[in-house]
C-alpha atoms as a PDB file:
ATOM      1  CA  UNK A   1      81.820  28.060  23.440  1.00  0.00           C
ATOM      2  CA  UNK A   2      83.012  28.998  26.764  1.00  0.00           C
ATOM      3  CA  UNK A   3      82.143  27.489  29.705  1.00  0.00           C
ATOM      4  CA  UNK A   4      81.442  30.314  32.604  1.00  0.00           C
ATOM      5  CA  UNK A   5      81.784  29.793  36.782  1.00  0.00           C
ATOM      6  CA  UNK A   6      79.820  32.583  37.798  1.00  0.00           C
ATOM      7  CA  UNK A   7      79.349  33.831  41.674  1.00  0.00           C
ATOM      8  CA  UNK A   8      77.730  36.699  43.243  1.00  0.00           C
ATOM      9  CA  UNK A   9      79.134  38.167  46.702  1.00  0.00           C
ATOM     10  CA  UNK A  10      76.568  37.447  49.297  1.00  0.00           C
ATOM     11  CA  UNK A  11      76.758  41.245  50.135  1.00  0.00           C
ATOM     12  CA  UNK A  12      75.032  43.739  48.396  1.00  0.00           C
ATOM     13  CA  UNK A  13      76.400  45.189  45.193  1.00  0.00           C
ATOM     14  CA  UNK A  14      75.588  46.705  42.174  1.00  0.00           C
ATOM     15  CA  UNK A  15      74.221  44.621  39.501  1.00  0.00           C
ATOM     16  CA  UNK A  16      77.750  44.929  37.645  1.00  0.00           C
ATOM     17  CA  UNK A  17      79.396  43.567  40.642  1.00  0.00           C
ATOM     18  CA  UNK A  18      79.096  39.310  38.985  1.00  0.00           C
ATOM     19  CA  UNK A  19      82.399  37.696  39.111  1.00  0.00           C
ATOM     20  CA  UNK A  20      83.327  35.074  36.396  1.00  0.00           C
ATOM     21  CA  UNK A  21      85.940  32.580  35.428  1.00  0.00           C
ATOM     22  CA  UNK A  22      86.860  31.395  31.908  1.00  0.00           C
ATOM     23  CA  UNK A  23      87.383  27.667  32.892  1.00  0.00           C
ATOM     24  CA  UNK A  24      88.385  26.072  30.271  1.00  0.00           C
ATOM     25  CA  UNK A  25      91.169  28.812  29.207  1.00  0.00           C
ATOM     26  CA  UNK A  26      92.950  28.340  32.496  1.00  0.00           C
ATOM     27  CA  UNK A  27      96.860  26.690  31.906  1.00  0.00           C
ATOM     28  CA  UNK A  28      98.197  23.862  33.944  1.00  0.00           C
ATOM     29  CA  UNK A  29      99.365  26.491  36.380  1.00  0.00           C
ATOM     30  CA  UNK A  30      99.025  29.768  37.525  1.00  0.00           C
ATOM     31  CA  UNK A  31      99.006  32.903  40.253  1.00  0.00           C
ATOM     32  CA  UNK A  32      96.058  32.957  42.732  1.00  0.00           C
ATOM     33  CA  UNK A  33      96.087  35.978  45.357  1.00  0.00           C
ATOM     34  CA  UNK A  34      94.073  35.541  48.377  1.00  0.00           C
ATOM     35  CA  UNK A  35      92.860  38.560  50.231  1.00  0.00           C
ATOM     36  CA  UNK A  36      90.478  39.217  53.375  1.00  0.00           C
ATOM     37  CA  UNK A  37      90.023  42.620  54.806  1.00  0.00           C
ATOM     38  CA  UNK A  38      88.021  43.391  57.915  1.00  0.00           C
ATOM     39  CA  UNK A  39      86.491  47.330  57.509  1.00  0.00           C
ATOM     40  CA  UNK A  40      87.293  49.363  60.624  1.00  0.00           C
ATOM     41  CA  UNK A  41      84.147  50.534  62.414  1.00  0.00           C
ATOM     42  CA  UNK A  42      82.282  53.544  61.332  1.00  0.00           C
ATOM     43  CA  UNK A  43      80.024  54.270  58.825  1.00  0.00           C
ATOM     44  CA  UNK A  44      82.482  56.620  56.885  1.00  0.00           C
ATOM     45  CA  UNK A  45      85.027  53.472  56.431  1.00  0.00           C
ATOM     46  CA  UNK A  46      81.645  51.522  54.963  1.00  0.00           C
ATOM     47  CA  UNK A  47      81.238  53.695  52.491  1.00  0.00           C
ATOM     48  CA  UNK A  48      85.374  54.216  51.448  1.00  0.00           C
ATOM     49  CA  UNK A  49      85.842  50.611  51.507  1.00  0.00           C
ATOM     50  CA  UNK A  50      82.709  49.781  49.376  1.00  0.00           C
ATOM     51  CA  UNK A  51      83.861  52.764  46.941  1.00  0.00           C
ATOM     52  CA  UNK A  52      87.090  51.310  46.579  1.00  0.00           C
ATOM     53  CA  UNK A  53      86.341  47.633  46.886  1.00  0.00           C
ATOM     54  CA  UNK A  54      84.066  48.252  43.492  1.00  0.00           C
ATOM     55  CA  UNK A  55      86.463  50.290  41.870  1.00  0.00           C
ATOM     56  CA  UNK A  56      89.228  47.826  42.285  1.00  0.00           C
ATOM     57  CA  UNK A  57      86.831  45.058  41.420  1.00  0.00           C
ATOM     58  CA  UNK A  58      85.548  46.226  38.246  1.00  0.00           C
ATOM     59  CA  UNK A  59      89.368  46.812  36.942  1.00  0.00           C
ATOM     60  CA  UNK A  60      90.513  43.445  37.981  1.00  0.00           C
ATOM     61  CA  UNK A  61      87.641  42.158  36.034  1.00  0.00           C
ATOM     62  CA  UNK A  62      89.366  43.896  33.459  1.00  0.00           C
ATOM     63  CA  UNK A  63      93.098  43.967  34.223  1.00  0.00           C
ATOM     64  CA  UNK A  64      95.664  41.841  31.478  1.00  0.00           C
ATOM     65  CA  UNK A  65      96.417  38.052  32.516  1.00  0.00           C
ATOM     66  CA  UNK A  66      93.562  37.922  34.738  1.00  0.00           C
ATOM     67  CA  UNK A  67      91.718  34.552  34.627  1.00  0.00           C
ATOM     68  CA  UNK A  68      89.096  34.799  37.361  1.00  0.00           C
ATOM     69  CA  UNK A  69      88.021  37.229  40.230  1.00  0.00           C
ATOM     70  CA  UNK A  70      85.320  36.174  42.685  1.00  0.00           C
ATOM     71  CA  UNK A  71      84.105  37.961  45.966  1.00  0.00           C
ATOM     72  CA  UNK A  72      82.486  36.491  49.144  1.00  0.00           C
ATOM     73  CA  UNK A  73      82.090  37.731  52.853  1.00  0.00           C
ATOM     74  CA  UNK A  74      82.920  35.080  55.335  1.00  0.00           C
ATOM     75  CA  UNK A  75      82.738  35.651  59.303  1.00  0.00           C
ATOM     76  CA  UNK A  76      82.475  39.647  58.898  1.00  0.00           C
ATOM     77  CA  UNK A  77      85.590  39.440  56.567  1.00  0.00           C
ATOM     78  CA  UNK A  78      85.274  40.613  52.702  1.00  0.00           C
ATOM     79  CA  UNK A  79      87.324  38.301  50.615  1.00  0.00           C
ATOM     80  CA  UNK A  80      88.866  38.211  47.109  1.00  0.00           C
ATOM     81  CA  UNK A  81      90.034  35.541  44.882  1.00  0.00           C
ATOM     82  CA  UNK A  82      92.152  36.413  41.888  1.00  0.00           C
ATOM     83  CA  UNK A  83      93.782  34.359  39.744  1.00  0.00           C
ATOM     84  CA  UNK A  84      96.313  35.592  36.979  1.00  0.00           C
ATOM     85  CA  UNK A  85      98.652  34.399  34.168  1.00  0.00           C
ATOM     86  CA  UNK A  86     101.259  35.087  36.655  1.00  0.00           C
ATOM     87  CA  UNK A  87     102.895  36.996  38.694  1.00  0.00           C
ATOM     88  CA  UNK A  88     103.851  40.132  36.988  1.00  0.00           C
ATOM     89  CA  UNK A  89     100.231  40.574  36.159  1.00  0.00           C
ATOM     90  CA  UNK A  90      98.851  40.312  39.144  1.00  0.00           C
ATOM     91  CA  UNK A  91     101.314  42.941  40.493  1.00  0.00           C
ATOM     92  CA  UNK A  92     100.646  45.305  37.566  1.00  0.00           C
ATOM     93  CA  UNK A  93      97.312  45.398  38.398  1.00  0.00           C
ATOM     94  CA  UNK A  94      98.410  45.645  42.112  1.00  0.00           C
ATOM     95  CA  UNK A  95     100.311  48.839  41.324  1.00  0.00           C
ATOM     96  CA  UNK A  96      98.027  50.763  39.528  1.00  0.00           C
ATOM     97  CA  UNK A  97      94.813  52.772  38.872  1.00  0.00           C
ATOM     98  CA  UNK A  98      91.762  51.878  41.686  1.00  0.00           C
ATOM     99  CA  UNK A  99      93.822  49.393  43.338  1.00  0.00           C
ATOM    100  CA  UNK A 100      96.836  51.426  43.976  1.00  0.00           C
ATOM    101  CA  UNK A 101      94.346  54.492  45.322  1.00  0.00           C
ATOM    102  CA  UNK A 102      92.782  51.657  47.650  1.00  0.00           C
ATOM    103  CA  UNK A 103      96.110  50.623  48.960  1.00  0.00           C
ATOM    104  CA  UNK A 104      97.215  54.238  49.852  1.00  0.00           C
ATOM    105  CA  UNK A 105      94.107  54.822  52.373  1.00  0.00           C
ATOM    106  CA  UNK A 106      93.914  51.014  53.438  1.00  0.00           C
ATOM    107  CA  UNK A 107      95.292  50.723  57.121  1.00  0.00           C
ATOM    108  CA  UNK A 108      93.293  54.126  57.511  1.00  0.00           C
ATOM    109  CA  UNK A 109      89.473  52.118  56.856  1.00  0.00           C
ATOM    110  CA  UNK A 110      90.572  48.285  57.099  1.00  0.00           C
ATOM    111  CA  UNK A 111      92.847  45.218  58.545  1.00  0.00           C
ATOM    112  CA  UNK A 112      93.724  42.220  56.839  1.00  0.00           C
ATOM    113  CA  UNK A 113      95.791  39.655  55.238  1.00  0.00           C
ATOM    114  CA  UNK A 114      97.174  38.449  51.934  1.00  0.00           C
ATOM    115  CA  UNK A 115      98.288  35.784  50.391  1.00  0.00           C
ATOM    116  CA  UNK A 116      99.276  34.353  46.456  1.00  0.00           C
ATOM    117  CA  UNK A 117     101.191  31.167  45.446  1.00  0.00           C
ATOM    118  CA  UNK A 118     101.198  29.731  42.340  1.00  0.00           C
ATOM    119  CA  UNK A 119      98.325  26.778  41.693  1.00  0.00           C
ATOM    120  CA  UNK A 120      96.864  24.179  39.282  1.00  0.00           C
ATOM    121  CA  UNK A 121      93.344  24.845  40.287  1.00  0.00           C
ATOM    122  CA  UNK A 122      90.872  27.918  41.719  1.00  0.00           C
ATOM    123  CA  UNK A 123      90.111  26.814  45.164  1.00  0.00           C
ATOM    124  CA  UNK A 124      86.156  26.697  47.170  1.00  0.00           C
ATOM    125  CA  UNK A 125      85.431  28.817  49.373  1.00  0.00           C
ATOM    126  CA  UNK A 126      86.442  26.456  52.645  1.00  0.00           C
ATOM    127  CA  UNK A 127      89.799  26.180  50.716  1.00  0.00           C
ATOM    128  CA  UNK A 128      90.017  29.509  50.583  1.00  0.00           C
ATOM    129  CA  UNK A 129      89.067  30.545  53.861  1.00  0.00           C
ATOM    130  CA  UNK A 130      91.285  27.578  55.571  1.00  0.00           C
ATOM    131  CA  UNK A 131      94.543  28.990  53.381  1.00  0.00           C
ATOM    132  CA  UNK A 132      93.714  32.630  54.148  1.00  0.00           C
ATOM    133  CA  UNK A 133      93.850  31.511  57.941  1.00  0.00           C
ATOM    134  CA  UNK A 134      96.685  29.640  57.124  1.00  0.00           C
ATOM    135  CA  UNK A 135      99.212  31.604  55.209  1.00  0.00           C
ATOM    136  CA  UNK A 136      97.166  35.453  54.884  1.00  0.00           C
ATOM    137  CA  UNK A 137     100.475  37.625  56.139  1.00  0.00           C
ATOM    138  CA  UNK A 138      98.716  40.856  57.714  1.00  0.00           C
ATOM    139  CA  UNK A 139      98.261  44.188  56.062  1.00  0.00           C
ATOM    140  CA  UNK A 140      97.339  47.222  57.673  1.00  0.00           C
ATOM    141  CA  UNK A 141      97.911  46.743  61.201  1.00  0.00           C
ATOM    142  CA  UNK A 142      95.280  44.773  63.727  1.00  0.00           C
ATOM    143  CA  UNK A 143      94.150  41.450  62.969  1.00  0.00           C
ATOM    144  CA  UNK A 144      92.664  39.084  60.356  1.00  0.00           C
END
């Protein structure tokens, strides 16, 4: 039986919108992506972001070598945590379908930062947060 991690963004979302992690199928090591993105002001870059953001989510959920996706807003910030196989799958899934369409209107509705490295374990949130801070390179113009 597997065991399941399961967390629910603190933001609302639809009922689909659960993240989970097959724990005990993770390897000894493997890609994690770190993203925050701060939405530019205005209602009509709400509503694009959250369009996107659930599009993208629901087909990383989805996407080949992925071994967990979680959500969570910290400080104002909406972050992701993905982990993959590697790194090839994360950037197939980063090139391609909702995700690619999100990236091509991006700096236009949000700021940011980014970051992956390879890892033996999916971090907490303070982990998160404190390597985001750390190593996030920025996307999109603006700020973190």
């Amino acid at each position: 039986m597997k065991s399941i991690h399961v967390h629910a963004p603190p933001f609302p979302v639809p009922a689909f919108w659960i993240t989970t992690a097959w724990m005990n199928e993770l390897p000894n090591t493997f890609h994690l992506s770190i993203t925050g993105l701060r939405v530019r002001p205005g209602i009509g870059n709400q509503l694009r972001f959250r369009y996107h953001a659930v599009r993208s989510f629901m087909q990383a959920r989805k996407a080949p070598g992925v071994l967990h996706v979680a959500a969570r807003r910290i400080n104002g910030v909406d972050h992701t945590v993905t982990a993959w196989r590697d790194r090839d799958a994360m950037l197939a899934f980063v090139r391609s379908g909702p995700h690619l369409k999100a990236m091509r209107i991006f700096h236009h509705i949000a700021t940011g930062a980014t970051c992956s490295f390879t890892t033996d374990h999916i971090p907490d949130w303070p982990e998160v947060h404190a390597r985001w801070k750390m190593e996030g390179v920025v996307v999109g113009g603006g700020e973190r």
